[in-house]
N, C-alpha and C. Protein backbone atom coordinates (compact mmCIF):
# COMPACT_ATOMS: atom_id res chain seq x y z
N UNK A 1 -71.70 -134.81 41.65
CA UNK A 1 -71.39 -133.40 41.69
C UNK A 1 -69.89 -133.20 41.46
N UNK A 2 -69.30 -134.36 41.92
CA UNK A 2 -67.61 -133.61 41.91
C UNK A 2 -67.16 -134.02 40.52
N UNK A 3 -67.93 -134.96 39.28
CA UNK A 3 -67.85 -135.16 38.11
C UNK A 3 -67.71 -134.03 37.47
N UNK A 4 -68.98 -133.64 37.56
CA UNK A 4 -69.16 -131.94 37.13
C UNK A 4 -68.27 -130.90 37.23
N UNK A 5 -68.22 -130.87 38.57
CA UNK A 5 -67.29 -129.91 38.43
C UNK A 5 -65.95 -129.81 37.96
N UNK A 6 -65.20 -130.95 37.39
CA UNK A 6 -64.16 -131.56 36.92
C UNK A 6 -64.46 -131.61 35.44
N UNK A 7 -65.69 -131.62 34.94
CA UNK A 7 -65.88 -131.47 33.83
C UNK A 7 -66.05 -129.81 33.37
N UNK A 8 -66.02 -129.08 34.22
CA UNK A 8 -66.15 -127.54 33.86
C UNK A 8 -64.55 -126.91 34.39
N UNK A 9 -63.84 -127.67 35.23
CA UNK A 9 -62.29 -127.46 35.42
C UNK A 9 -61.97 -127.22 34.07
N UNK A 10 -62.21 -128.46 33.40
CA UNK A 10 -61.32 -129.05 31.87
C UNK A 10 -61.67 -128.20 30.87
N UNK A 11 -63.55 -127.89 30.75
CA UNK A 11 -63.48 -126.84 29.52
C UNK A 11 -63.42 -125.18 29.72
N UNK A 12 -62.84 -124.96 31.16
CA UNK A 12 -62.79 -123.94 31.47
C UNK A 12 -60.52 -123.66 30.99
N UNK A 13 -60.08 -124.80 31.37
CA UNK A 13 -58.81 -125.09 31.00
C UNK A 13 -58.46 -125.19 29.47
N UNK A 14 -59.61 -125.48 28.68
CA UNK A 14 -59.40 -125.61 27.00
C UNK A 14 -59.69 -124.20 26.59
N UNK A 15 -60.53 -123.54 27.26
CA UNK A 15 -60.69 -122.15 26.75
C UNK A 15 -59.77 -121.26 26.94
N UNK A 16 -58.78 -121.47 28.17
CA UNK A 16 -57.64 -120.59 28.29
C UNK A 16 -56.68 -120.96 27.51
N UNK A 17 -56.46 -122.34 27.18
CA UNK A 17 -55.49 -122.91 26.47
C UNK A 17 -55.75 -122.23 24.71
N UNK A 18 -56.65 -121.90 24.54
CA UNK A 18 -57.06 -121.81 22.96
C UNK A 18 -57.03 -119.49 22.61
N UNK A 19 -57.20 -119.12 24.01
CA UNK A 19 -57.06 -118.23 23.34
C UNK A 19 -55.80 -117.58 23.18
N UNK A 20 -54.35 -117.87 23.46
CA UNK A 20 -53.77 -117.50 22.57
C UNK A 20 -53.46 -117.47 21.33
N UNK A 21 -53.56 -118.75 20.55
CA UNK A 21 -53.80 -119.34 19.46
C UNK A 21 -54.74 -118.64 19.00
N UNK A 22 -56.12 -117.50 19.00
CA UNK A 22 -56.54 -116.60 18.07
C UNK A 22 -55.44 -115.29 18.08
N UNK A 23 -54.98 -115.15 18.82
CA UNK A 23 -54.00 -113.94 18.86
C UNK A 23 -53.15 -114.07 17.60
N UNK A 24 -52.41 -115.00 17.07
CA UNK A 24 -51.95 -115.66 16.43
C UNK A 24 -52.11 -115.49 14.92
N UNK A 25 -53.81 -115.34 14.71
CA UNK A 25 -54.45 -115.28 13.37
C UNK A 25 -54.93 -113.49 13.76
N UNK A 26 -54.80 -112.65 14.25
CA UNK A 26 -54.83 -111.45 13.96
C UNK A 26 -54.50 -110.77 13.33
N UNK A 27 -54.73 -109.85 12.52
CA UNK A 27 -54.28 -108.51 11.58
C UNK A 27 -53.10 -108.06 12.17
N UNK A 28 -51.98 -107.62 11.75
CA UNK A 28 -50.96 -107.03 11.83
C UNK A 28 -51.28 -105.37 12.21
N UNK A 29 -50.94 -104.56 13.20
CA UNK A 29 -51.23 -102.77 13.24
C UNK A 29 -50.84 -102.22 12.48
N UNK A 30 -51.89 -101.35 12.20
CA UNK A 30 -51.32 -100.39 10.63
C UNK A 30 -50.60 -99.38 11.31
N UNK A 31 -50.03 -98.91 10.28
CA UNK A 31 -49.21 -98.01 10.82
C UNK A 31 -49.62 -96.86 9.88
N UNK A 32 -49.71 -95.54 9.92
CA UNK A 32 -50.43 -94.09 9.44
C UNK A 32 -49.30 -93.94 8.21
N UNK A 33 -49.94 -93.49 7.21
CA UNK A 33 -48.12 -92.90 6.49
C UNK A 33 -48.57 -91.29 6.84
N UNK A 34 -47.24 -90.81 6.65
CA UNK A 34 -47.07 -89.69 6.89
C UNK A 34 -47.14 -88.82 6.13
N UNK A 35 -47.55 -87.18 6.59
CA UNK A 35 -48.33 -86.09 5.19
C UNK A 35 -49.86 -86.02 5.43
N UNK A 36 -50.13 -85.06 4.68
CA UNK A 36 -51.69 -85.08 5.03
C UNK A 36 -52.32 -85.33 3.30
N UNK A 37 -53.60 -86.09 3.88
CA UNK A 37 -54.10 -86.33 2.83
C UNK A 37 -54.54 -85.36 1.53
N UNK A 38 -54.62 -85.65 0.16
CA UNK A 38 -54.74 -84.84 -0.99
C UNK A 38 -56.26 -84.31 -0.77
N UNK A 39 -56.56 -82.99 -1.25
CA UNK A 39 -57.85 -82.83 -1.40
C UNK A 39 -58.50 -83.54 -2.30
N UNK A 40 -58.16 -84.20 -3.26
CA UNK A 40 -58.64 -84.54 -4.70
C UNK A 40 -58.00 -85.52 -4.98
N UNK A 41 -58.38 -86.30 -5.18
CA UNK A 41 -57.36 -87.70 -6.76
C UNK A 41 -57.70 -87.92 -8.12
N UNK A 42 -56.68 -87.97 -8.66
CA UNK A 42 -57.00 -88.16 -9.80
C UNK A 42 -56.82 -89.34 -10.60
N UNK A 43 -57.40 -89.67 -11.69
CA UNK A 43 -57.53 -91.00 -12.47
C UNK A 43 -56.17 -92.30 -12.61
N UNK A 44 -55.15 -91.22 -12.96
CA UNK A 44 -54.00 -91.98 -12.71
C UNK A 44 -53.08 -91.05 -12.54
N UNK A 45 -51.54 -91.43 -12.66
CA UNK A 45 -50.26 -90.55 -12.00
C UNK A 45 -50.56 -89.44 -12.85
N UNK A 46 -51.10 -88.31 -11.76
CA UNK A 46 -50.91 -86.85 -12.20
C UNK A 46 -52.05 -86.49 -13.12
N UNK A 47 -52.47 -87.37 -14.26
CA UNK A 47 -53.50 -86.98 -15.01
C UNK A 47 -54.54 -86.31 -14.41
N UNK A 48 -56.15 -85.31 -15.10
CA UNK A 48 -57.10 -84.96 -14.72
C UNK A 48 -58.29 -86.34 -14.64
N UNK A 49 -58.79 -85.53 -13.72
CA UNK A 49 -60.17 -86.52 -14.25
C UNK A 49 -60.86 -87.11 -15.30
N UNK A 50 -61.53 -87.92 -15.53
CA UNK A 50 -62.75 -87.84 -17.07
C UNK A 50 -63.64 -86.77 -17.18
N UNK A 51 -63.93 -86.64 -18.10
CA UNK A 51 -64.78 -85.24 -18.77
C UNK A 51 -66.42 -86.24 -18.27
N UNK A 52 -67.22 -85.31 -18.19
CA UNK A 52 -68.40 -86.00 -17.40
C UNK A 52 -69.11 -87.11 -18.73
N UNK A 53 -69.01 -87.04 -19.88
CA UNK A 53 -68.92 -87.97 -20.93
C UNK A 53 -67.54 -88.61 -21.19
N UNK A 54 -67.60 -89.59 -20.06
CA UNK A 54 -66.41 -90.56 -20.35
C UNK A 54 -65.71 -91.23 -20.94
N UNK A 55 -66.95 -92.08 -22.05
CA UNK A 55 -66.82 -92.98 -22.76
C UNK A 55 -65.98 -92.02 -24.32
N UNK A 56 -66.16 -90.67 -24.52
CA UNK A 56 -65.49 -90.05 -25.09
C UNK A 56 -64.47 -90.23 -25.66
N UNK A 57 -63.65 -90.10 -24.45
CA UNK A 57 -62.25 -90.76 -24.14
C UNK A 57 -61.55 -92.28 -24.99
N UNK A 58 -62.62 -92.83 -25.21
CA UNK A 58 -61.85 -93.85 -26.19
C UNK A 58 -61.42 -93.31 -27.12
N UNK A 59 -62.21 -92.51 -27.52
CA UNK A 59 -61.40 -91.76 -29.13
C UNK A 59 -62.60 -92.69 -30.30
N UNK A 60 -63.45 -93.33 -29.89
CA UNK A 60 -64.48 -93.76 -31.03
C UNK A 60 -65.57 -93.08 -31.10
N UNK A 61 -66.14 -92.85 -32.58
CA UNK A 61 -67.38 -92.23 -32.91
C UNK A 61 -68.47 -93.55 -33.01
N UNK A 62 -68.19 -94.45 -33.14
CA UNK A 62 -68.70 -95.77 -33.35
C UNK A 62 -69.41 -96.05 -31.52
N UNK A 63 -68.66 -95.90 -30.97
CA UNK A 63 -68.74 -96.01 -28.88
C UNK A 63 -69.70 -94.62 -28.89
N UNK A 64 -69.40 -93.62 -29.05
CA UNK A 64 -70.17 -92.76 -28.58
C UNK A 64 -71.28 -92.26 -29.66
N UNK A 65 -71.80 -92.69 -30.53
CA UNK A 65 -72.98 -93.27 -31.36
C UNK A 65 -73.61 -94.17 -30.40
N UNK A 66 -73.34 -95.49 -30.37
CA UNK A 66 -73.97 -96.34 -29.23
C UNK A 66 -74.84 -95.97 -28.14
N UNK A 67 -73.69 -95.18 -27.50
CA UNK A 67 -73.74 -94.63 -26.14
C UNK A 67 -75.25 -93.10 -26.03
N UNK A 68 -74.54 -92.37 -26.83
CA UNK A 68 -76.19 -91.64 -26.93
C UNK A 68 -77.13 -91.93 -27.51
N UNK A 69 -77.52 -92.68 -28.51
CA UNK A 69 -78.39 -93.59 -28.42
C UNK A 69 -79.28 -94.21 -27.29
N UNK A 70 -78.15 -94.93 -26.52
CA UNK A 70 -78.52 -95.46 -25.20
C UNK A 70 -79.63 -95.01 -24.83
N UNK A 71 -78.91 -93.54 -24.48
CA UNK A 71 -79.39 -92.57 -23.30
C UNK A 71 -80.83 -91.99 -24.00
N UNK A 72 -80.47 -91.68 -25.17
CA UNK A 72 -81.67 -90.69 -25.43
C UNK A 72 -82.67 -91.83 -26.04
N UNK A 73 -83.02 -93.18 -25.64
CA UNK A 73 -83.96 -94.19 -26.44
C UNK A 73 -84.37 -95.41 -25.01
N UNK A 74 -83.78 -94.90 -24.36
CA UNK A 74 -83.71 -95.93 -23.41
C UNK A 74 -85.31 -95.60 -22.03
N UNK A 75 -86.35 -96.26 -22.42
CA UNK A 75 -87.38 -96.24 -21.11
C UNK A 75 -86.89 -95.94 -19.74
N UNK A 76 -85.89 -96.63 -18.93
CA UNK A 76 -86.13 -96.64 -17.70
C UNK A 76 -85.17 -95.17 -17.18
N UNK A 77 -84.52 -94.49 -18.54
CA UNK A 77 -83.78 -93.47 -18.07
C UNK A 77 -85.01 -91.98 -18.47
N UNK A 78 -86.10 -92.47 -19.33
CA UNK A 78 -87.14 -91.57 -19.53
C UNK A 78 -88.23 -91.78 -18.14
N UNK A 79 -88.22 -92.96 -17.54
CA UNK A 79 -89.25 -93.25 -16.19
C UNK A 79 -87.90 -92.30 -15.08
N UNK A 80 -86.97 -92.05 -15.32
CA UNK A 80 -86.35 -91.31 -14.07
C UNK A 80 -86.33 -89.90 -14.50
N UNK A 81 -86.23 -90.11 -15.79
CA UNK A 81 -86.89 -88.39 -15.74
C UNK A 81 -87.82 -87.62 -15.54
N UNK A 82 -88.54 -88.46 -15.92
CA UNK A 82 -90.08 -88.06 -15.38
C UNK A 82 -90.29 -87.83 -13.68
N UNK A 83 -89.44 -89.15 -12.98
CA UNK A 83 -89.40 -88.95 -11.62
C UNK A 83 -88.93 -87.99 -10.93
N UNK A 84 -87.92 -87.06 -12.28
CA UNK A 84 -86.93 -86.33 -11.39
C UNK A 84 -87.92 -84.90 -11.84
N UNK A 85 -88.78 -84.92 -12.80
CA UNK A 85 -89.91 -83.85 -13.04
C UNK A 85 -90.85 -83.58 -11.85
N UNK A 86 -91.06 -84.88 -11.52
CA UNK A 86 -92.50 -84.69 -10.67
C UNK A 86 -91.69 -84.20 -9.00
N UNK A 87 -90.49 -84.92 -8.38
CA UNK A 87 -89.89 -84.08 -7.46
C UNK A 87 -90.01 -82.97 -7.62
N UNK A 88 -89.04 -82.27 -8.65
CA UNK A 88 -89.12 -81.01 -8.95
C UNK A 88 -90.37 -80.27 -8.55
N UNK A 89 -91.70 -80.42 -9.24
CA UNK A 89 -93.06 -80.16 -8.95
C UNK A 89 -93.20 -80.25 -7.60
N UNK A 90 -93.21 -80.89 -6.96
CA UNK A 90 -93.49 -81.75 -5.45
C UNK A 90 -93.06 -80.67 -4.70
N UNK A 91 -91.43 -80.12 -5.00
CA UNK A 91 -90.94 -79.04 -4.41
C UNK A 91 -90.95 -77.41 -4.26
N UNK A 92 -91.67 -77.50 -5.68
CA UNK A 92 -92.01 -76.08 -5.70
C UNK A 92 -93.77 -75.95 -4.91
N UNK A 93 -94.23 -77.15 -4.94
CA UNK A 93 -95.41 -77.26 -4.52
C UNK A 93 -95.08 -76.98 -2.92
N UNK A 94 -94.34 -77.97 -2.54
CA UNK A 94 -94.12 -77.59 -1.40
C UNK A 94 -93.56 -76.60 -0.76
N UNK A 95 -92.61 -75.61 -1.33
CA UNK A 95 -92.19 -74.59 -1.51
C UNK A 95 -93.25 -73.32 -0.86
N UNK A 96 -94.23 -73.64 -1.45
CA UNK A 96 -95.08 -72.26 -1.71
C UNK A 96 -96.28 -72.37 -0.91
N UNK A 97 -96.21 -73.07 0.08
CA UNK A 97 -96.66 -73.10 1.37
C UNK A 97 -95.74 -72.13 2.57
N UNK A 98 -95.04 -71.84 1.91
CA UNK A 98 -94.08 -70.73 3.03
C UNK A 98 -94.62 -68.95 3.13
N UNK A 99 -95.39 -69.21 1.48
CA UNK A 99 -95.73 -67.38 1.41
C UNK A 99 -97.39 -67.68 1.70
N UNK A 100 -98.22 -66.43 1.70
CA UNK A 100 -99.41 -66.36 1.70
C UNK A 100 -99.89 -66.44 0.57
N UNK A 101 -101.46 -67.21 0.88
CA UNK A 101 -102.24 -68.03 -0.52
C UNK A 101 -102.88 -67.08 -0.78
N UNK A 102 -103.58 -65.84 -1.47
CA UNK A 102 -104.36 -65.47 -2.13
C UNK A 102 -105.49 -66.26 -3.27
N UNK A 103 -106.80 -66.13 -2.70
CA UNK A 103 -107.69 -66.84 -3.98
C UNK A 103 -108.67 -65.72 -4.23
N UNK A 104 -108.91 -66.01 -5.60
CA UNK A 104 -109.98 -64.73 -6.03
C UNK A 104 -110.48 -65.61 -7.50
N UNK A 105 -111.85 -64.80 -7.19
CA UNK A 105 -113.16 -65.37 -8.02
C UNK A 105 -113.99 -64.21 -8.34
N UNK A 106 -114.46 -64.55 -9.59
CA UNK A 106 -114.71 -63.93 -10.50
C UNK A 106 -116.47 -63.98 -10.88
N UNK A 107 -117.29 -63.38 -11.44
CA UNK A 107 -118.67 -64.15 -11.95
C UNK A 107 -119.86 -63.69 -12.88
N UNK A 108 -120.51 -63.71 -13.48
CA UNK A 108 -121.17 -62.94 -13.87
C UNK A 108 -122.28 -63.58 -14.33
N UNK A 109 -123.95 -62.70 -14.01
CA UNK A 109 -124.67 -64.13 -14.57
C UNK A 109 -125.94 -63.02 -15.23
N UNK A 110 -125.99 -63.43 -16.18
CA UNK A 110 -127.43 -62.46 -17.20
C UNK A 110 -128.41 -63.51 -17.16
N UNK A 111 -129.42 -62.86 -17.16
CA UNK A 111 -130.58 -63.82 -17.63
C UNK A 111 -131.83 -62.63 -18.18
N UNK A 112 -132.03 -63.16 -19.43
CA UNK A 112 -133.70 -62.77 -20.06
C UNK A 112 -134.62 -63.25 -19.96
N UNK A 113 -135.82 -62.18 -19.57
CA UNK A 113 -137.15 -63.60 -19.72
C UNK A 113 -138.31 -62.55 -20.28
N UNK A 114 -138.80 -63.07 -21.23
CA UNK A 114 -140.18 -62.42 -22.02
C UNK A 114 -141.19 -63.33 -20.90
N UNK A 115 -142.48 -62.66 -21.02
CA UNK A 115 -143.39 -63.03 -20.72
C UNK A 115 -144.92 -62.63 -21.19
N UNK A 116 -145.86 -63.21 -21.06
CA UNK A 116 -146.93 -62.61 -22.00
C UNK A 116 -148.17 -62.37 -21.14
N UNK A 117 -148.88 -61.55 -20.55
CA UNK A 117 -149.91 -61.39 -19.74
C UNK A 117 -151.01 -61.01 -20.43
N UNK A 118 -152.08 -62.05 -19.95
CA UNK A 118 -153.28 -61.61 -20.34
C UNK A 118 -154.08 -60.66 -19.93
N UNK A 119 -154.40 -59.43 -20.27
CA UNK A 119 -155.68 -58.42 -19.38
C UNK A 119 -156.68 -58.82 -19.67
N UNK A 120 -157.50 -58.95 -18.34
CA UNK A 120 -159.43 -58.61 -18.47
C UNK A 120 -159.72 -57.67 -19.04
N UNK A 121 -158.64 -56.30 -19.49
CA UNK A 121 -159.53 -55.17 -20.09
C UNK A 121 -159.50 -54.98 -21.15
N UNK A 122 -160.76 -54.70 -21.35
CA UNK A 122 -161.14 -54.94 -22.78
C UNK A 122 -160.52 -54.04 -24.00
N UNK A 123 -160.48 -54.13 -25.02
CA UNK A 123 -159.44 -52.96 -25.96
C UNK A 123 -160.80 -53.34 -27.64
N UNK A 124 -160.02 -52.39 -28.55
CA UNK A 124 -160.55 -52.90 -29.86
C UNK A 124 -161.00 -54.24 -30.62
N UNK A 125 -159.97 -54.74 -30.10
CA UNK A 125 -159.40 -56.10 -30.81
C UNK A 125 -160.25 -57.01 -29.59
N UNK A 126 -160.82 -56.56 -28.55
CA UNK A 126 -161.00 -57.90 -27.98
C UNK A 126 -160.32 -57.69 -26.22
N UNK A 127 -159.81 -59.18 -26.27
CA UNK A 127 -158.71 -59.34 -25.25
C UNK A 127 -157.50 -58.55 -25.04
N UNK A 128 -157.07 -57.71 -24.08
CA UNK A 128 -155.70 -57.19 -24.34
C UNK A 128 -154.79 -58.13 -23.75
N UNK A 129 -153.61 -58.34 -24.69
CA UNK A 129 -152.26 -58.79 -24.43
C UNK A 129 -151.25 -57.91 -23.88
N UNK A 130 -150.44 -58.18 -22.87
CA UNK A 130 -149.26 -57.25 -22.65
C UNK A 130 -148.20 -58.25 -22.60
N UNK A 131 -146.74 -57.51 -23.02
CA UNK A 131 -145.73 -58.50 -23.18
C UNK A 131 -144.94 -57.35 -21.51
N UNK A 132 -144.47 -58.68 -21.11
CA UNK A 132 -143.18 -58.05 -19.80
C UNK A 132 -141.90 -58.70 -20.24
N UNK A 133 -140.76 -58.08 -20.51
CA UNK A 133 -139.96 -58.08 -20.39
C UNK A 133 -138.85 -58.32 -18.78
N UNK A 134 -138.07 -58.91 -18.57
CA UNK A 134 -137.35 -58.67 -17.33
C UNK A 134 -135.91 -59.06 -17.67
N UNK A 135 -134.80 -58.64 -17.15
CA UNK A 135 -133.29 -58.74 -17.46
C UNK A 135 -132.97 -58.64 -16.07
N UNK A 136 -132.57 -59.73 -15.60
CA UNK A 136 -131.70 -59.51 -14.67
C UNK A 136 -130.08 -60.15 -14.80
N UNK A 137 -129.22 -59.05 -13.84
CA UNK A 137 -127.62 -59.19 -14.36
C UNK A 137 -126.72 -59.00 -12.67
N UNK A 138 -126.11 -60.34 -12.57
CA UNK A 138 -125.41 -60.04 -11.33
C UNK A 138 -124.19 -60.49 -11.44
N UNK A 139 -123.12 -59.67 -10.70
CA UNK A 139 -121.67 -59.63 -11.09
C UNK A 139 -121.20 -60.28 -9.42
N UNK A 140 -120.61 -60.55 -9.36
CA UNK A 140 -119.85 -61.09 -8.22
C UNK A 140 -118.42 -60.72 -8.47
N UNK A 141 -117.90 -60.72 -7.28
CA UNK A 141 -116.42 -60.55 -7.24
C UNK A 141 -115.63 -61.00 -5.51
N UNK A 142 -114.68 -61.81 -5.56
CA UNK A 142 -114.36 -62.04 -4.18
C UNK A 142 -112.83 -62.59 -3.97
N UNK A 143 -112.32 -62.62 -2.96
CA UNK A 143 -110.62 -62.45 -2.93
C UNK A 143 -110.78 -62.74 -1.36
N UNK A 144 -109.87 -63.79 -1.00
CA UNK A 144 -109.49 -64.60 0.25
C UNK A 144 -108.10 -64.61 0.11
N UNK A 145 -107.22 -64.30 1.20
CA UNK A 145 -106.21 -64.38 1.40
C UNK A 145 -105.78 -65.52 2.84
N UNK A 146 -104.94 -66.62 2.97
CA UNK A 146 -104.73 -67.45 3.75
C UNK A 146 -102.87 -67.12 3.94
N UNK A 147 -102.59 -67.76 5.43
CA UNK A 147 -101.34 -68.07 5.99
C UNK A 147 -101.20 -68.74 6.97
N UNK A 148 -99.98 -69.89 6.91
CA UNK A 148 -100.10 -70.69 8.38
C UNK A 148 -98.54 -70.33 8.46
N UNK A 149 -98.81 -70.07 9.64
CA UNK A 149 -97.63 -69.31 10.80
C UNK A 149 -96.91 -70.77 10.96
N UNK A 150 -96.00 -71.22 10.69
CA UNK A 150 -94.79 -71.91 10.75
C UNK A 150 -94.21 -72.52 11.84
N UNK A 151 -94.83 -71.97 13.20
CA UNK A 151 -94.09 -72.13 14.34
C UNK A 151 -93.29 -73.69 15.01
N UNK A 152 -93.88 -74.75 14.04
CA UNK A 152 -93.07 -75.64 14.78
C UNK A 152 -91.98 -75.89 13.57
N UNK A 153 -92.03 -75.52 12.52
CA UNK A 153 -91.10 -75.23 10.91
C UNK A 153 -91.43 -76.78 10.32
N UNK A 154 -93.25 -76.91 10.45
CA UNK A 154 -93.70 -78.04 9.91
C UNK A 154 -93.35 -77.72 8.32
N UNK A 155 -93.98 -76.59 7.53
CA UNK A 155 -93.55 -76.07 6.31
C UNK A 155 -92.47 -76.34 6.03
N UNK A 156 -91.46 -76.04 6.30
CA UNK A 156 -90.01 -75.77 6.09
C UNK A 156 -89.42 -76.93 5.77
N UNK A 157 -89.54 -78.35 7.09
CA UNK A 157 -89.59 -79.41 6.99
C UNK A 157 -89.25 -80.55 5.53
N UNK A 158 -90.95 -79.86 5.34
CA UNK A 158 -91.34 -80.30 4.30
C UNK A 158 -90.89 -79.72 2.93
N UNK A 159 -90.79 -78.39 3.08
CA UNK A 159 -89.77 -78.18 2.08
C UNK A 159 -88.60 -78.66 1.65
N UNK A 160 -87.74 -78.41 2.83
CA UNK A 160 -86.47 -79.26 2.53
C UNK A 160 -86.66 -80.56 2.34
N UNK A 161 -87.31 -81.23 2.50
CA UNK A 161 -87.41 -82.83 2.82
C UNK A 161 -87.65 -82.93 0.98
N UNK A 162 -88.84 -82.02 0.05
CA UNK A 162 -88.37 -82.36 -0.96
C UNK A 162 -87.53 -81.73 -1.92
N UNK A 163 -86.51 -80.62 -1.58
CA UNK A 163 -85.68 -80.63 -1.75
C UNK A 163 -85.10 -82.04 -2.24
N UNK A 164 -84.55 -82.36 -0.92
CA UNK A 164 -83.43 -83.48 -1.07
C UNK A 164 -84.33 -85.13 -1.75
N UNK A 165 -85.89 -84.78 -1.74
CA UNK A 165 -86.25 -85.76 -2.61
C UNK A 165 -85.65 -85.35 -4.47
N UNK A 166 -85.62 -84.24 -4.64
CA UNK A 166 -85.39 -83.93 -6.00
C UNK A 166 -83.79 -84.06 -5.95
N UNK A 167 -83.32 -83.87 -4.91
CA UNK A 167 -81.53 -84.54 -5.00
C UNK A 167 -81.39 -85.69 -5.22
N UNK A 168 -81.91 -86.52 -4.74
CA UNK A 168 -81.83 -88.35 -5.02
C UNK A 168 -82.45 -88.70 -5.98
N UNK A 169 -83.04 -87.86 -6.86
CA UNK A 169 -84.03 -88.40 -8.36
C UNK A 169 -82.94 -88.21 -8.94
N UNK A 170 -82.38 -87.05 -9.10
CA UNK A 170 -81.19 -86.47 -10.06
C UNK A 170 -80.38 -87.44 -9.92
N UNK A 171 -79.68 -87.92 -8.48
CA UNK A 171 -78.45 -88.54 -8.14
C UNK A 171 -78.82 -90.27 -8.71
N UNK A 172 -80.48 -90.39 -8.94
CA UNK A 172 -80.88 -91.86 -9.27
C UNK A 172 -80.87 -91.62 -10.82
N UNK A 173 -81.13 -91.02 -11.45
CA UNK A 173 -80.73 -90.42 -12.97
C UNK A 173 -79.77 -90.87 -13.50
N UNK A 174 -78.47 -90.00 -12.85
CA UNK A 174 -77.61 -89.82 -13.23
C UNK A 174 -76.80 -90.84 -13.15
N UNK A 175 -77.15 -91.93 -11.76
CA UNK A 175 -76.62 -93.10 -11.89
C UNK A 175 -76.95 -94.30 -13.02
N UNK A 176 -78.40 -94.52 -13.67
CA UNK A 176 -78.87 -95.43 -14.01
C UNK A 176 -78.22 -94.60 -15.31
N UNK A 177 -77.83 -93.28 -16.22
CA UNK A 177 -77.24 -93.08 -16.90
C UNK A 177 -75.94 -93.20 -17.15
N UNK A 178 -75.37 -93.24 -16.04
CA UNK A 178 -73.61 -93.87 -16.22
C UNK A 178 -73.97 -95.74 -16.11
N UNK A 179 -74.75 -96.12 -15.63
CA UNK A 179 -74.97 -97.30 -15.47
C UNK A 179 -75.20 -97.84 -17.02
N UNK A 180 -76.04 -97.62 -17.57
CA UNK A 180 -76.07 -97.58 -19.17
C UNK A 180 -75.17 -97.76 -19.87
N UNK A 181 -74.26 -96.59 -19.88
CA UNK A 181 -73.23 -96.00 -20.78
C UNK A 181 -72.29 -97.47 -20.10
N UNK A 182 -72.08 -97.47 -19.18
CA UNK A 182 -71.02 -98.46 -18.95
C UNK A 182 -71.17 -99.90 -19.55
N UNK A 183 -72.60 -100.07 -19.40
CA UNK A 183 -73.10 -101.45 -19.95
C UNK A 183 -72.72 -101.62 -21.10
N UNK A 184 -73.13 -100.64 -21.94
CA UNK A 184 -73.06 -100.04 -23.39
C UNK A 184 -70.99 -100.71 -23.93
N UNK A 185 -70.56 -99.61 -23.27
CA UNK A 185 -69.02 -99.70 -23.40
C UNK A 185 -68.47 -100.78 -23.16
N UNK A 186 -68.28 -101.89 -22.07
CA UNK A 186 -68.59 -103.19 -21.87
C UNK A 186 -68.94 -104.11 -22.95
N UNK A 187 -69.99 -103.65 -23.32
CA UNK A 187 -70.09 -104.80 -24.51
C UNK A 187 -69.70 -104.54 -26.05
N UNK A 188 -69.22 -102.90 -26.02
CA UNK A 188 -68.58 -102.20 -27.17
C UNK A 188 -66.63 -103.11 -27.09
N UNK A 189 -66.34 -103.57 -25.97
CA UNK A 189 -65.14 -103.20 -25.72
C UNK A 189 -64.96 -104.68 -26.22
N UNK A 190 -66.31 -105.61 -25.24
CA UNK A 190 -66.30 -107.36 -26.08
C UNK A 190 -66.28 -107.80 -27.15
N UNK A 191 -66.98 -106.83 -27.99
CA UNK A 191 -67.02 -107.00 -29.26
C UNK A 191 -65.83 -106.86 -30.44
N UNK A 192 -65.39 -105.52 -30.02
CA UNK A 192 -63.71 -105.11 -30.14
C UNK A 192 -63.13 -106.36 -30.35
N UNK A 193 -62.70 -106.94 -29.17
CA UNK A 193 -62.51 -108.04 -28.76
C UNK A 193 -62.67 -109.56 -29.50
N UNK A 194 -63.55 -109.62 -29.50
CA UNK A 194 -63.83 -110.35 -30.69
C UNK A 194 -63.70 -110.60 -31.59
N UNK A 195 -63.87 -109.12 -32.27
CA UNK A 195 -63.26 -109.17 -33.75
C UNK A 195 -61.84 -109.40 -33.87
């Protein structure tokens, strides 16, 4: 027992011994600069931003040939459009659960029927025949109106919810379209390069 505890003296003594030595390898305190921050930055000293067609900016018709191309031939930026269609849909769908549903139906149904009856009574000719005619014609008409009262703002919910699904289609769009264009320019710029 008194081994032990002489053995937990010592690594209780290496652990005090060692943590100054991380103090040592610490980050330096930042210090704030002073002023308040810009609302905005821009690209470089003083200049504006890029125009939302960036690649522009090189000044080549050769780059921006490429580049729309890209965009307007490219599958996976036509599979996000489509995605950013069907949100859209999703939302107006969901949307219009907020007003009252009206349904109405319409109908109309004719029917003819000849028929031919034989009489027991007797006539010139014999046997008498009589023909019956019958027409019957029925119209229908009907109109239901529905509403669900909102009270826990399950509707609403769901509205907004795809809302902001049709925000992240756009925002997934718009990325896999600068994503493109950059790829595009990248290997416009290697080639440059090359030559």
């Amino acid at each position: 027992i008194q081994r032990n505890r002489g053995w937990r003296f010592a690594a209780l003594l290496a652990v005090v011994a060692a943590l100054p030595s991380c103090a040592l390898l610490a980050p330096p305190p930042r210090t704030h600069p002073e002023g308040a921050m810009p609302g905005a930055f821009t690209d470089d000293a003083g200049r504006t931003a890029w125009p939302s067609r960036w690649w522009t900016a090189f000044g080549s018709a050769e780059l921006t040939t490429l580049v729309d191309q890209a965009l307007a031939n490219n599958l996976d930026l036509a599979q996000a459009w489509a995605r950013l269609s069907q949100a859209r849909a999703l939302a107006v769908q969901a949307g219009a659960a907020l007003y009252p549903q009206l349904d109405g139906n319409a109908g109309f149904t004719w029917s003819h029927r000849k028929s031919q009856l034989n009489s027991s009574i007797p006539s010139r000719s014999g046997q008498h025949n009589e023909r019956i005619e019958t027409q019957t014609r029925d119209y229908s008409l009907g109109l239901s109106a529905s509403y669900e009262v909102d009270l826990w703002g399950r509707v609403r919910s769901q509205r907004r919810a795809a809302v902001l699904d049709v925000a992240a289609s756009r925002d997934n769009l718009e990325t896999a379209a600068t994503t493109l264009a950059a790829n595009i320019t990248e290997l416009w710029l290697q080639t440059i390069e090359q030559r």
